[in-house]
PDB file of N, CA and C in Angstrom:
ATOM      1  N   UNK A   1     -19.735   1.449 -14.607  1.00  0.00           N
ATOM      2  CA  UNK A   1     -19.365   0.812 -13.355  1.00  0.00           C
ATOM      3  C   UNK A   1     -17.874   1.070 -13.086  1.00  0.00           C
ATOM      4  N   UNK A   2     -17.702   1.034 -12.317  1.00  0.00           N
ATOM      5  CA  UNK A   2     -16.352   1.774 -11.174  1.00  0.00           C
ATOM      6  C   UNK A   2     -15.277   0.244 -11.575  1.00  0.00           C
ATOM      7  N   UNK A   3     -14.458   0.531 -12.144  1.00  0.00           N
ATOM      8  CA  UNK A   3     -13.402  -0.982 -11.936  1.00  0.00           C
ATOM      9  C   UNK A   3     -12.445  -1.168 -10.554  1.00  0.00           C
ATOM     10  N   UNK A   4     -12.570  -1.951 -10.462  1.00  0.00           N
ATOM     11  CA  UNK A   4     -12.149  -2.830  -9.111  1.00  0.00           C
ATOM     12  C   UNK A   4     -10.610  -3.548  -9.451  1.00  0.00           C
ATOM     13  N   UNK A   5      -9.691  -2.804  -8.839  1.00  0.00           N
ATOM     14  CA  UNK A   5      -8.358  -3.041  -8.495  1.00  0.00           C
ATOM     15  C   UNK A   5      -8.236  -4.319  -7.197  1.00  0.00           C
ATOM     16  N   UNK A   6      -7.413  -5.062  -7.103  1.00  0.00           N
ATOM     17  CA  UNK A   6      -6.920  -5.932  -5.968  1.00  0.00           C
ATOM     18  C   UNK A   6      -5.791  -5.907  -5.670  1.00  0.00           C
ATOM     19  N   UNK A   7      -4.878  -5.368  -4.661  1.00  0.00           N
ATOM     20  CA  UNK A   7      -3.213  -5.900  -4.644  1.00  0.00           C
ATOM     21  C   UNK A   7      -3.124  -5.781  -3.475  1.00  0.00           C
ATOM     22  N   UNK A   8      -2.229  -6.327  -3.004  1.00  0.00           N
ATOM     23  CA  UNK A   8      -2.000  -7.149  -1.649  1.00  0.00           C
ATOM     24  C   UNK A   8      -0.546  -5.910  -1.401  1.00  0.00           C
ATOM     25  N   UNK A   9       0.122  -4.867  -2.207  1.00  0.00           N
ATOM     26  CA  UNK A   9       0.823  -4.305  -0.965  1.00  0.00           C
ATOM     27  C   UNK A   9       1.577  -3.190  -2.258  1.00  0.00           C
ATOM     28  N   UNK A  10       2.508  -2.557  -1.293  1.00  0.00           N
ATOM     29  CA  UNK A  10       3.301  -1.538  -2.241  1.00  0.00           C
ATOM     30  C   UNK A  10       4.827  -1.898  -2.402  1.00  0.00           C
ATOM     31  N   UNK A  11       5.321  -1.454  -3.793  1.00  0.00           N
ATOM     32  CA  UNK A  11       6.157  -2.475  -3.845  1.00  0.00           C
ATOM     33  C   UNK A  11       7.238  -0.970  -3.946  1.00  0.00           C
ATOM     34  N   UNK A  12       6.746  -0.097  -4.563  1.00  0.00           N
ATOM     35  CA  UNK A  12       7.926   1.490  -4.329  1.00  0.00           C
ATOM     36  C   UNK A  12       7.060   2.773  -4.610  1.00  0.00           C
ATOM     37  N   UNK A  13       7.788   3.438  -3.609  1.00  0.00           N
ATOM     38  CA  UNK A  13       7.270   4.902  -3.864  1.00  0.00           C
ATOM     39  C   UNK A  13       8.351   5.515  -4.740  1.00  0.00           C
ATOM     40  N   UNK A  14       7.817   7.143  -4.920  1.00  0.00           N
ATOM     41  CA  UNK A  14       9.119   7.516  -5.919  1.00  0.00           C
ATOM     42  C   UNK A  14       8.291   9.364  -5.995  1.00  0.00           C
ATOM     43  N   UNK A  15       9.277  10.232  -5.612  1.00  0.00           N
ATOM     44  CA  UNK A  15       8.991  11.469  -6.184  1.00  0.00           C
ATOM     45  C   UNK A  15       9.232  11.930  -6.985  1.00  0.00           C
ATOM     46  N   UNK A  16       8.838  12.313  -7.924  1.00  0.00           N
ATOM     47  CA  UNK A  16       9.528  12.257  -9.293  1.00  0.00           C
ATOM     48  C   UNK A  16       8.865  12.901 -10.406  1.00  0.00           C
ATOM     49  N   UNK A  17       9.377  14.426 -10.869  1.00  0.00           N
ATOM     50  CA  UNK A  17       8.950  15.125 -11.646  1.00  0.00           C
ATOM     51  C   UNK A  17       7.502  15.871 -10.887  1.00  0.00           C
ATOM     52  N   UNK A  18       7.505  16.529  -9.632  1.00  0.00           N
ATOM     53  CA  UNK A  18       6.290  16.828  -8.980  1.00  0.00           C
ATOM     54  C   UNK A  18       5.444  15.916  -8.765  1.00  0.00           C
ATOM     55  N   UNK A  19       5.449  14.530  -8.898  1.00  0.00           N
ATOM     56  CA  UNK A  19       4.350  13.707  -8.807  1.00  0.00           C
ATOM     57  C   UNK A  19       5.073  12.747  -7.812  1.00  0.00           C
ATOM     58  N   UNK A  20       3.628  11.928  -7.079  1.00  0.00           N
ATOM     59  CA  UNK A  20       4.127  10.570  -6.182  1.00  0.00           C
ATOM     60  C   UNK A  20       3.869   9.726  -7.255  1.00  0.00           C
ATOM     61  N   UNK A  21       4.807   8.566  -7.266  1.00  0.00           N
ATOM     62  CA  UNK A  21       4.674   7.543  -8.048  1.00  0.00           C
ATOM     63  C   UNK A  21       4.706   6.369  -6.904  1.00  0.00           C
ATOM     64  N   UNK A  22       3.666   5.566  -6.746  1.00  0.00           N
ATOM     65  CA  UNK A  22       3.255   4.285  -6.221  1.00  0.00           C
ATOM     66  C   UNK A  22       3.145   2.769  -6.786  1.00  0.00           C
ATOM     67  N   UNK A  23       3.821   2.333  -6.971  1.00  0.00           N
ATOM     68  CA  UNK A  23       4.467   0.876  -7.772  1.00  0.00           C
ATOM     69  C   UNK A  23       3.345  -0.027  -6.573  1.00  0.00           C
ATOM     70  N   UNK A  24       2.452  -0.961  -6.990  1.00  0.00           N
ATOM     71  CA  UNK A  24       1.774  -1.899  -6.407  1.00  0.00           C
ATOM     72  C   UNK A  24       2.067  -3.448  -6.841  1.00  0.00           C
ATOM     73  N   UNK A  25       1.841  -3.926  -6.082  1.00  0.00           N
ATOM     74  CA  UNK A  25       1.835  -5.925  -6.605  1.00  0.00           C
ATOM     75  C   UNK A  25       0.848  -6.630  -6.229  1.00  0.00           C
ATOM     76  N   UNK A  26       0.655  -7.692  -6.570  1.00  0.00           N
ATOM     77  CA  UNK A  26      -0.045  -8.781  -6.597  1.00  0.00           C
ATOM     78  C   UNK A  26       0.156 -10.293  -6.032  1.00  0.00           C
ATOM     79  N   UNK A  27      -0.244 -11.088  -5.491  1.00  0.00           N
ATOM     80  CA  UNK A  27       0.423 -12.225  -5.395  1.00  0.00           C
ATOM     81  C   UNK A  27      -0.073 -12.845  -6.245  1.00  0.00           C
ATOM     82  N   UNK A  28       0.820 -13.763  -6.899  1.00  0.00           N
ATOM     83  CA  UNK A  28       0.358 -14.793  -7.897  1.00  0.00           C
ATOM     84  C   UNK A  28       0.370 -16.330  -7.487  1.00  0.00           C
ATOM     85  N   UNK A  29       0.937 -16.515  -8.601  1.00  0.00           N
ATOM     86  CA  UNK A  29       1.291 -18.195  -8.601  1.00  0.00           C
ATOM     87  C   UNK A  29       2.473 -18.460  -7.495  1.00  0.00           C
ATOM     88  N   UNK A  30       2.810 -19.654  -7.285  1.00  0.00           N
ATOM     89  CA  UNK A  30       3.544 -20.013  -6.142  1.00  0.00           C
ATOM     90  C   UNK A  30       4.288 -20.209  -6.572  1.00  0.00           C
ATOM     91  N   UNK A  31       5.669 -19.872  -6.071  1.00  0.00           N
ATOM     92  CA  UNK A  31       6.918 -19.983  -6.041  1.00  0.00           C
ATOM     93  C   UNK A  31       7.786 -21.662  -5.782  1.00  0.00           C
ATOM     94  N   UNK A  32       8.545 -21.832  -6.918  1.00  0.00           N
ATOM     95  CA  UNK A  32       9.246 -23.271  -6.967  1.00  0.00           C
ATOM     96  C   UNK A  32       8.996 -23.665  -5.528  1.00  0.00           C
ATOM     97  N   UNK A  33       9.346 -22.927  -4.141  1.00  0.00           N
ATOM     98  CA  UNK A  33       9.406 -23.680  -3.375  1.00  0.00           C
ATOM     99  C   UNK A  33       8.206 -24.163  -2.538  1.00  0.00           C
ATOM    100  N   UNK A  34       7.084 -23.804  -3.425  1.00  0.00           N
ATOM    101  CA  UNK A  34       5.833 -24.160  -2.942  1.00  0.00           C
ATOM    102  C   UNK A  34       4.873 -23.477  -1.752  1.00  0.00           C
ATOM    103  N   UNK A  35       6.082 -22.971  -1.032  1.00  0.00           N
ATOM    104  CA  UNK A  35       5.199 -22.187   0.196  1.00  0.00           C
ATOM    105  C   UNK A  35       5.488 -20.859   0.223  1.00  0.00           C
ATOM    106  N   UNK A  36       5.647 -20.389  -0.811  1.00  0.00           N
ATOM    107  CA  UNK A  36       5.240 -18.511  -0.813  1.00  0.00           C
ATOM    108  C   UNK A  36       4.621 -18.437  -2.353  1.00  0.00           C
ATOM    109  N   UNK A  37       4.046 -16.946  -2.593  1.00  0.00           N
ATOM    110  CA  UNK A  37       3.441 -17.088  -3.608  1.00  0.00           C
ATOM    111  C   UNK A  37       4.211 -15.812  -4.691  1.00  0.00           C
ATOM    112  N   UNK A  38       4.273 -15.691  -5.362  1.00  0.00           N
ATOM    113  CA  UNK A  38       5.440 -14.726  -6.352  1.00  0.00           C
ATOM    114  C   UNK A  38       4.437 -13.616  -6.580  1.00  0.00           C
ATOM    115  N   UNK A  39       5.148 -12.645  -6.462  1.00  0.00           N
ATOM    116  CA  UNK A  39       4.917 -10.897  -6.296  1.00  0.00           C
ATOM    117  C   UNK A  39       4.513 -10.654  -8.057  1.00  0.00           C
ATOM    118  N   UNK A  40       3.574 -10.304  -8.617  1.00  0.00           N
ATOM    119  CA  UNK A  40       3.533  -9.746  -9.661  1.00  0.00           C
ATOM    120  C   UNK A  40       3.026  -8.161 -10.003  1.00  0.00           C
ATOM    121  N   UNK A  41       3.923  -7.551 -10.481  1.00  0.00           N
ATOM    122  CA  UNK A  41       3.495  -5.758 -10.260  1.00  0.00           C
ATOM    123  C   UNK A  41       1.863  -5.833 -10.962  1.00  0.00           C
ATOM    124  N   UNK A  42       1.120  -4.759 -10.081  1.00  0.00           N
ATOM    125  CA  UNK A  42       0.200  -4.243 -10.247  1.00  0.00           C
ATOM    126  C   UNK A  42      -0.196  -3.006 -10.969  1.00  0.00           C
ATOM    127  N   UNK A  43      -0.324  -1.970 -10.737  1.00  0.00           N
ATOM    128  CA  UNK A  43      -0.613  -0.657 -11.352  1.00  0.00           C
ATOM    129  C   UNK A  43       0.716   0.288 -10.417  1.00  0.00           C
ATOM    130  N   UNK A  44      -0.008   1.633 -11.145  1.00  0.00           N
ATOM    131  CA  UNK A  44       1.230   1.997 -10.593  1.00  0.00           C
ATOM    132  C   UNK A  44       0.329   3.298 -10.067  1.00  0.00           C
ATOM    133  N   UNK A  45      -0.260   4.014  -9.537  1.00  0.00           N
ATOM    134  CA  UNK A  45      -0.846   5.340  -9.068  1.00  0.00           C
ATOM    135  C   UNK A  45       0.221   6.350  -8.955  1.00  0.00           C
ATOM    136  N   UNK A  46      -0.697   7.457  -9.785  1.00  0.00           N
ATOM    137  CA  UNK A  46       0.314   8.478  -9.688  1.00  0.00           C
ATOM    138  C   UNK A  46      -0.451   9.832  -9.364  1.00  0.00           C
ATOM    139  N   UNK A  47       0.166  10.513  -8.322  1.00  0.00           N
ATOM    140  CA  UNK A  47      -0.625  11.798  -8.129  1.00  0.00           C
ATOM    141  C   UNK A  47      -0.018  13.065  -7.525  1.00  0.00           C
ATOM    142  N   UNK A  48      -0.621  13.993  -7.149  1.00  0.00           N
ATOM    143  CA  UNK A  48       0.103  15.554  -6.469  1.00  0.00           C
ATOM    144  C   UNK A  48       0.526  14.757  -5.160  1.00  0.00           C
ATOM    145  N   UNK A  49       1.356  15.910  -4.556  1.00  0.00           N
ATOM    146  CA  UNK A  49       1.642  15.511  -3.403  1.00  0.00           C
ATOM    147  C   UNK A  49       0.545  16.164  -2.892  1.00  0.00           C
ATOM    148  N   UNK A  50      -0.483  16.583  -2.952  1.00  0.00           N
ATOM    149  CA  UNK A  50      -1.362  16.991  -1.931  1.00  0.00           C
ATOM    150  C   UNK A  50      -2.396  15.759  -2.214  1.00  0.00           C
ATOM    151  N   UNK A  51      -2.724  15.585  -3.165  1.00  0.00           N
ATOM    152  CA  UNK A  51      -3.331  13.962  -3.208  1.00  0.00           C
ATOM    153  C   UNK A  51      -2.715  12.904  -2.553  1.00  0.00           C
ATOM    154  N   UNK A  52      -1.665  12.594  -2.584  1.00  0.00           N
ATOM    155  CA  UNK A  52      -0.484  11.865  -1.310  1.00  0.00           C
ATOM    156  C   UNK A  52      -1.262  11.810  -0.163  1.00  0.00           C
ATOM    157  N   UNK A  53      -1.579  13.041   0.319  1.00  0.00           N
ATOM    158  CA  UNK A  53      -1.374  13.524   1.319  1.00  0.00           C
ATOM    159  C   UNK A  53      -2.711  13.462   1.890  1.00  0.00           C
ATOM    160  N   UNK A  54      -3.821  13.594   0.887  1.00  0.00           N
ATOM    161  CA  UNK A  54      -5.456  13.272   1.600  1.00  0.00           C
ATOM    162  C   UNK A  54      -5.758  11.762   1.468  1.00  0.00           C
ATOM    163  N   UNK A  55      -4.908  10.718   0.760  1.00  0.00           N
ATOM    164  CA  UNK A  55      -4.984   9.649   0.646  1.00  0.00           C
ATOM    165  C   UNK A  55      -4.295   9.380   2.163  1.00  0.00           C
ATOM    166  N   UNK A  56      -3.324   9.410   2.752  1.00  0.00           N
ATOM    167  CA  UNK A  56      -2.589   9.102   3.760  1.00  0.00           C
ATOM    168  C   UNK A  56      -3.759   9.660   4.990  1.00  0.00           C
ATOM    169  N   UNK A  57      -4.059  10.546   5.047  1.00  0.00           N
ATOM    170  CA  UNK A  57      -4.794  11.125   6.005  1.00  0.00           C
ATOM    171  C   UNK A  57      -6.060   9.520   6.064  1.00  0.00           C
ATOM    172  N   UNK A  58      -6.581   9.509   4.449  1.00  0.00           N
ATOM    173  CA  UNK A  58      -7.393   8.119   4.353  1.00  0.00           C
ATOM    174  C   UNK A  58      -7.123   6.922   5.374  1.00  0.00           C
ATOM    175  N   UNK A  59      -6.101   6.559   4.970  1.00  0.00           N
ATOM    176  CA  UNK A  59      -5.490   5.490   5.322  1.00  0.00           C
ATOM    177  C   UNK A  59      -5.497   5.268   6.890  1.00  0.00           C
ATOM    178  N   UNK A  60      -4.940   6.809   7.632  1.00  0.00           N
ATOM    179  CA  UNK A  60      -4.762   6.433   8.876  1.00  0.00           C
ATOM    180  C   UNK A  60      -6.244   6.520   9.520  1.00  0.00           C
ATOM    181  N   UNK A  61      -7.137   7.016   8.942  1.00  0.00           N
ATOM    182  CA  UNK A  61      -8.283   6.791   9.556  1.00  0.00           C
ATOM    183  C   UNK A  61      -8.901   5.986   9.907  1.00  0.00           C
ATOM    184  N   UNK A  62      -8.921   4.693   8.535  1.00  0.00           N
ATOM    185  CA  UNK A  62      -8.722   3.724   8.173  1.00  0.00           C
ATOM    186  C   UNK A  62      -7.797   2.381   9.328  1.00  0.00           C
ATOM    187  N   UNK A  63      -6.681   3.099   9.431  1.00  0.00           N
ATOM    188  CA  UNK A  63      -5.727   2.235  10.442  1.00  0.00           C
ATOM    189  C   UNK A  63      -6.823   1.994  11.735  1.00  0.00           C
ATOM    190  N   UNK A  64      -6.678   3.554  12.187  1.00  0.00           N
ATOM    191  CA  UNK A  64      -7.389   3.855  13.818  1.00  0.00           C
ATOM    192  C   UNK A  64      -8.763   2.909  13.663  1.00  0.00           C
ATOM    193  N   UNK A  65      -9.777   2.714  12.756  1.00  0.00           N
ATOM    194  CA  UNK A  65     -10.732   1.970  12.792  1.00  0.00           C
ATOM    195  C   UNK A  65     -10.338   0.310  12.856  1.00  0.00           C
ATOM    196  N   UNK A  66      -9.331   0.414  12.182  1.00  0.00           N
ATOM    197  CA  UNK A  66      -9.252  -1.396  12.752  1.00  0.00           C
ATOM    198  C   UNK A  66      -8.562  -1.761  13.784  1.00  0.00           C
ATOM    199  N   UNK A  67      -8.042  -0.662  14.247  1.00  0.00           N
ATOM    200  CA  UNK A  67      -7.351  -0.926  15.975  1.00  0.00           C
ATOM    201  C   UNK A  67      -8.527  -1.387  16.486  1.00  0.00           C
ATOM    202  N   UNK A  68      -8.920  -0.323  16.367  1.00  0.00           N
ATOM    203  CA  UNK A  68     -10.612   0.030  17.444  1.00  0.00           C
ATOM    204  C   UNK A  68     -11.557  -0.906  17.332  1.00  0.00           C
ATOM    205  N   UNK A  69     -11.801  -1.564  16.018  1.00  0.00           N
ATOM    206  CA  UNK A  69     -12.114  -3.109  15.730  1.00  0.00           C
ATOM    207  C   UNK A  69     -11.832  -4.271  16.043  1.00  0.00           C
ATOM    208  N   UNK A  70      -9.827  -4.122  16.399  1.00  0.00           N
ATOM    209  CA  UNK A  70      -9.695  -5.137  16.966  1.00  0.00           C
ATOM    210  C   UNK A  70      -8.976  -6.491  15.736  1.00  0.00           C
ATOM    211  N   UNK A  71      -8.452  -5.818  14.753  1.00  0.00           N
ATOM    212  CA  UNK A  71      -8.572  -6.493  13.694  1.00  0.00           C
ATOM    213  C   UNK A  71      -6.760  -5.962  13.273  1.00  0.00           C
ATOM    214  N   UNK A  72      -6.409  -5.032  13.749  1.00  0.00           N
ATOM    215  CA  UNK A  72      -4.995  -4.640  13.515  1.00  0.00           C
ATOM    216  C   UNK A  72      -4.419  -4.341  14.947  1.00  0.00           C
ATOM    217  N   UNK A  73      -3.438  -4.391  15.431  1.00  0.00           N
ATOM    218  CA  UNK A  73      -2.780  -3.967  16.295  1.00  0.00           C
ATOM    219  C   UNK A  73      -1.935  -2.489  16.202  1.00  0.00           C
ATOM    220  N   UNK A  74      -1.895  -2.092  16.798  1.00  0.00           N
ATOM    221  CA  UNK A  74      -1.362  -0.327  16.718  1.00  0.00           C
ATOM    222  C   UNK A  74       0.363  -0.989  16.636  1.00  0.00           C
ATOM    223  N   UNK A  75       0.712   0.030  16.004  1.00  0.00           N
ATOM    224  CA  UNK A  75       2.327  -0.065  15.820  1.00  0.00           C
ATOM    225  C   UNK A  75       2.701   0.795  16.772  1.00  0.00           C
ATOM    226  N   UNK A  76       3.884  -0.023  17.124  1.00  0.00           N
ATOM    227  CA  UNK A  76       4.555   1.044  18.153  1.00  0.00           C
ATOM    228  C   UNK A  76       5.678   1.953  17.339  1.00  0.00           C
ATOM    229  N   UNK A  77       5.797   2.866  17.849  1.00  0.00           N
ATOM    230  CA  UNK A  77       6.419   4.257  17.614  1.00  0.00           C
ATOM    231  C   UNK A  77       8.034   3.536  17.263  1.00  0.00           C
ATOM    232  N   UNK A  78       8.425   4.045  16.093  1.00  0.00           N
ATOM    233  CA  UNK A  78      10.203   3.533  15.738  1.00  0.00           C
ATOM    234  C   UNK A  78      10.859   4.719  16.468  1.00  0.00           C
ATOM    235  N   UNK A  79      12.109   4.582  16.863  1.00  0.00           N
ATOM    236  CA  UNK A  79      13.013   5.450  17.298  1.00  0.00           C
ATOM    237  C   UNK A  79      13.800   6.192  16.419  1.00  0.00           C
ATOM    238  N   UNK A  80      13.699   7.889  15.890  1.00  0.00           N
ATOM    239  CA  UNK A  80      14.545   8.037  14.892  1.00  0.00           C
ATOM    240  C   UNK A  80      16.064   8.397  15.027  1.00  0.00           C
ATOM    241  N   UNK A  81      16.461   8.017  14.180  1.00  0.00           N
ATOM    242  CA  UNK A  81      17.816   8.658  14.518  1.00  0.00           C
ATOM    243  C   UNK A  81      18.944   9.808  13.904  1.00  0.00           C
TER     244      UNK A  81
END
């Protein structure tokens, strides 16, 4: 059976030695002040940049379906500089 990861976000990327390195977290237990919950690192994924790169392609596919769902809002475009 396939193991089942959970984390709620990314905490750093990193290029490094030909590979992407992806730092993940967790939320845990709650924080002294009661109303946030404390970040605990997760795994860390590591792969080619062409794996990067069909994962990202994933993702935005992924994005466009929950626009279209109605469940995410589209980001608007940043200005670069």
């Amino acid at each position: 059976m396939m193991e089942r990861i959970f984390l709620d976000g990314i905490e750093q990327m990193q290029f490094t030695a030909g590979l992407v390195r992806i730092s993940t977290f967790a939320y845990g237990a709650q924080a002294e002040d009661g109303k946030s919950a404390l970040q605990e690192p997760g795994v860390c994924l590591v792969t080619t940049p062409q794996g990067f790169a069909a994962m990202l392609r994933g993702f935005e596919e992924m994005a466009a379906k929950l626009v279209e769902a109605g469940v995410l809002q589209q980001a608007l475009p940043t200005e670069e500089k």
